[in-house]
Protein backbone atom coordinates (compact mmCIF):
# COMPACT_ATOMS: atom_id res chain seq x y z
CA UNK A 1 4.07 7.90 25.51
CA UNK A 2 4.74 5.15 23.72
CA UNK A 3 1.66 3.03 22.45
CA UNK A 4 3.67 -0.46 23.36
CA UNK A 5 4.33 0.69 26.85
CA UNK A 6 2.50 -1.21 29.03
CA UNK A 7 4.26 0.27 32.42
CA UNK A 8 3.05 4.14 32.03
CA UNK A 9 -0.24 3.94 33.00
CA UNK A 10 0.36 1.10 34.82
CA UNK A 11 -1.46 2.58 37.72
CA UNK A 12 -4.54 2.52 36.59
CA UNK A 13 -7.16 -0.10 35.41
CA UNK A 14 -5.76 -0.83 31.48
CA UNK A 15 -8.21 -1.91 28.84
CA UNK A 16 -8.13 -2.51 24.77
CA UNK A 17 -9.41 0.46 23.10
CA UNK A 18 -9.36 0.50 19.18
CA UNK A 19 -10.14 3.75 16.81
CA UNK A 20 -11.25 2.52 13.08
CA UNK A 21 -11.02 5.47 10.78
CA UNK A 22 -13.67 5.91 8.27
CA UNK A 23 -13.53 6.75 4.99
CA UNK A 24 -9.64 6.84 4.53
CA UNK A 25 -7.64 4.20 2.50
CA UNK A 26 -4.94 4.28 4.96
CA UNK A 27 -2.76 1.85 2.93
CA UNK A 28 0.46 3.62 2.46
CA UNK A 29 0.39 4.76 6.00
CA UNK A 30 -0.51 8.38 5.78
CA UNK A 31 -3.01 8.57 8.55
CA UNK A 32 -2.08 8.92 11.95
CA UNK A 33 -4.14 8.90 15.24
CA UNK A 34 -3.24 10.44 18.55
CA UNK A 35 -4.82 9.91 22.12
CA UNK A 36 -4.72 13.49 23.64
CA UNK A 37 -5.92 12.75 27.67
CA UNK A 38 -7.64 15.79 29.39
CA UNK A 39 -6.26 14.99 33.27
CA UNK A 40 -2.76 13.48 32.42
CA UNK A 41 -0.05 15.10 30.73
CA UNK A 42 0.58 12.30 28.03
CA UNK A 43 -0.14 11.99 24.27
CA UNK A 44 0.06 8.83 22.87
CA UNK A 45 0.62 7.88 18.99
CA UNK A 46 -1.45 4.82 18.29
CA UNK A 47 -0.26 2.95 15.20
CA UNK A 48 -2.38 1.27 12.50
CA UNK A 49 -2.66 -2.86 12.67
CA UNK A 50 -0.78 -4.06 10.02
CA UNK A 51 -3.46 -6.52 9.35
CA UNK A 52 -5.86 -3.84 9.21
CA UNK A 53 -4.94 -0.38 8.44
CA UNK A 54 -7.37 1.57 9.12
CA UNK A 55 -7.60 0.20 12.82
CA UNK A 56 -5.57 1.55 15.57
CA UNK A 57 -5.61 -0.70 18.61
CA UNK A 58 -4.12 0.50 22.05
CA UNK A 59 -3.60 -2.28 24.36
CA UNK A 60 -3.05 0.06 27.55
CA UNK A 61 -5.42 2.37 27.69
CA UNK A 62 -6.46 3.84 31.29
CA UNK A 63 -9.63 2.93 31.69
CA UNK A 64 -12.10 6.05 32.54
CA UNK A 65 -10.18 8.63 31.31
CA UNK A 66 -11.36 11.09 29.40
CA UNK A 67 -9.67 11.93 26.50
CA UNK A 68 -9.93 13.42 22.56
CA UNK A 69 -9.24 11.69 19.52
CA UNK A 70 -6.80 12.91 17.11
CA UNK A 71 -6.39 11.78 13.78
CA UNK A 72 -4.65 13.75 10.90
CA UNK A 73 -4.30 12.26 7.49
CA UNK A 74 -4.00 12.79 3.51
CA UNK A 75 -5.83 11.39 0.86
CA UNK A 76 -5.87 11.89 -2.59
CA UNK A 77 -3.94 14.86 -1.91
CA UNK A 78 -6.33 16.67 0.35
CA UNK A 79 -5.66 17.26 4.44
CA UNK A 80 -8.59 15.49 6.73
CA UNK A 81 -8.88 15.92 10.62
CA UNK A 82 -11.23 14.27 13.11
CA UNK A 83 -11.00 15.53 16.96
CA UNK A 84 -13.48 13.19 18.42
CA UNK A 85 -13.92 13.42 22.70
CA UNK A 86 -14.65 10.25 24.29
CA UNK A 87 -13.79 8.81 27.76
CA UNK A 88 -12.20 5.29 27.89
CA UNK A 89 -14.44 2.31 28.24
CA UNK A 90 -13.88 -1.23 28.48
CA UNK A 91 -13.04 -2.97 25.25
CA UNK A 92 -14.20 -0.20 23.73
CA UNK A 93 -14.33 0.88 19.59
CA UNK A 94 -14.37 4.45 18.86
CA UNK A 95 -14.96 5.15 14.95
CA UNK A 96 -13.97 7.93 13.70
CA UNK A 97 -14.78 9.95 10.27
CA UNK A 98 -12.25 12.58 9.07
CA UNK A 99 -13.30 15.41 7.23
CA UNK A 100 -11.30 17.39 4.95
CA UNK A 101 -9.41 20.69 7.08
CA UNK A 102 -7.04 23.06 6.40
CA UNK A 103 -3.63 23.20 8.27
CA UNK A 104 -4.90 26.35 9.91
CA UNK A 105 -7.87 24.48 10.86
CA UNK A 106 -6.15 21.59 12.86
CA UNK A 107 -3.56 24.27 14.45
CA UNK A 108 -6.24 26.05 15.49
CA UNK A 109 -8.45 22.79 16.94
CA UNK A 110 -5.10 21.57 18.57
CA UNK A 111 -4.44 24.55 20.25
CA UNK A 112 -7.76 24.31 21.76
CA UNK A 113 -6.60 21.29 23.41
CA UNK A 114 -3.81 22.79 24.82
């Protein structure tokens, strides 16, 4: 799903929900974060704020669903991963703290997910 689609979970209650990454300089764009939702079928890629990179605001997000956090990123050469579980609150602010992972490592987490 789109992270500017406002129609696909139009259905349900929609609320702003924003992931800040910690400890990343995310200024040339090389972190991403991904909402993976345990009861729907949907991913969604939630870009950074181009005011503030290291924030990812979602403008859509289902209210009450449960969900986990996925960010994947590089810095100063070195792979981080975060898989943070939360459920969807209103207005809510998830931060997040990547830690440095191996590839194997995040196949292996996001496989779990599956």
């Amino acid at each position: 799903c789109n992270s500017d689609n406002p129609y696909y979970f139009g259905g349900m209650p929609q609320t702003n929900f924003t992931v800040n990454v910690n400890g990343m300089n995310n200024n040339n764009g090389s972190t991403d974060v991904f909402l993976m939702f345990s009861s729907e079928n949907s991913t969604v890629h939630v870009y950074a704020d181009y005011l503030n990179v290291n924030s990812h605001p979602y403008a859509y997000a289902p209210l009450g669903l449960n969900l986990t956090i996925v960010t994947i990123g590089v810095y100063n050469g070195q792979l981080y991963g975060s898989f943070t579980p939360a459920t969807i609150g209103a207005n809510q602010t998830v931060n997040v703290s990547p830690v440095p992972m191996t590839t194997a490592q995040i196949t292996s987490q996001l496989q779990a997910l599956n």
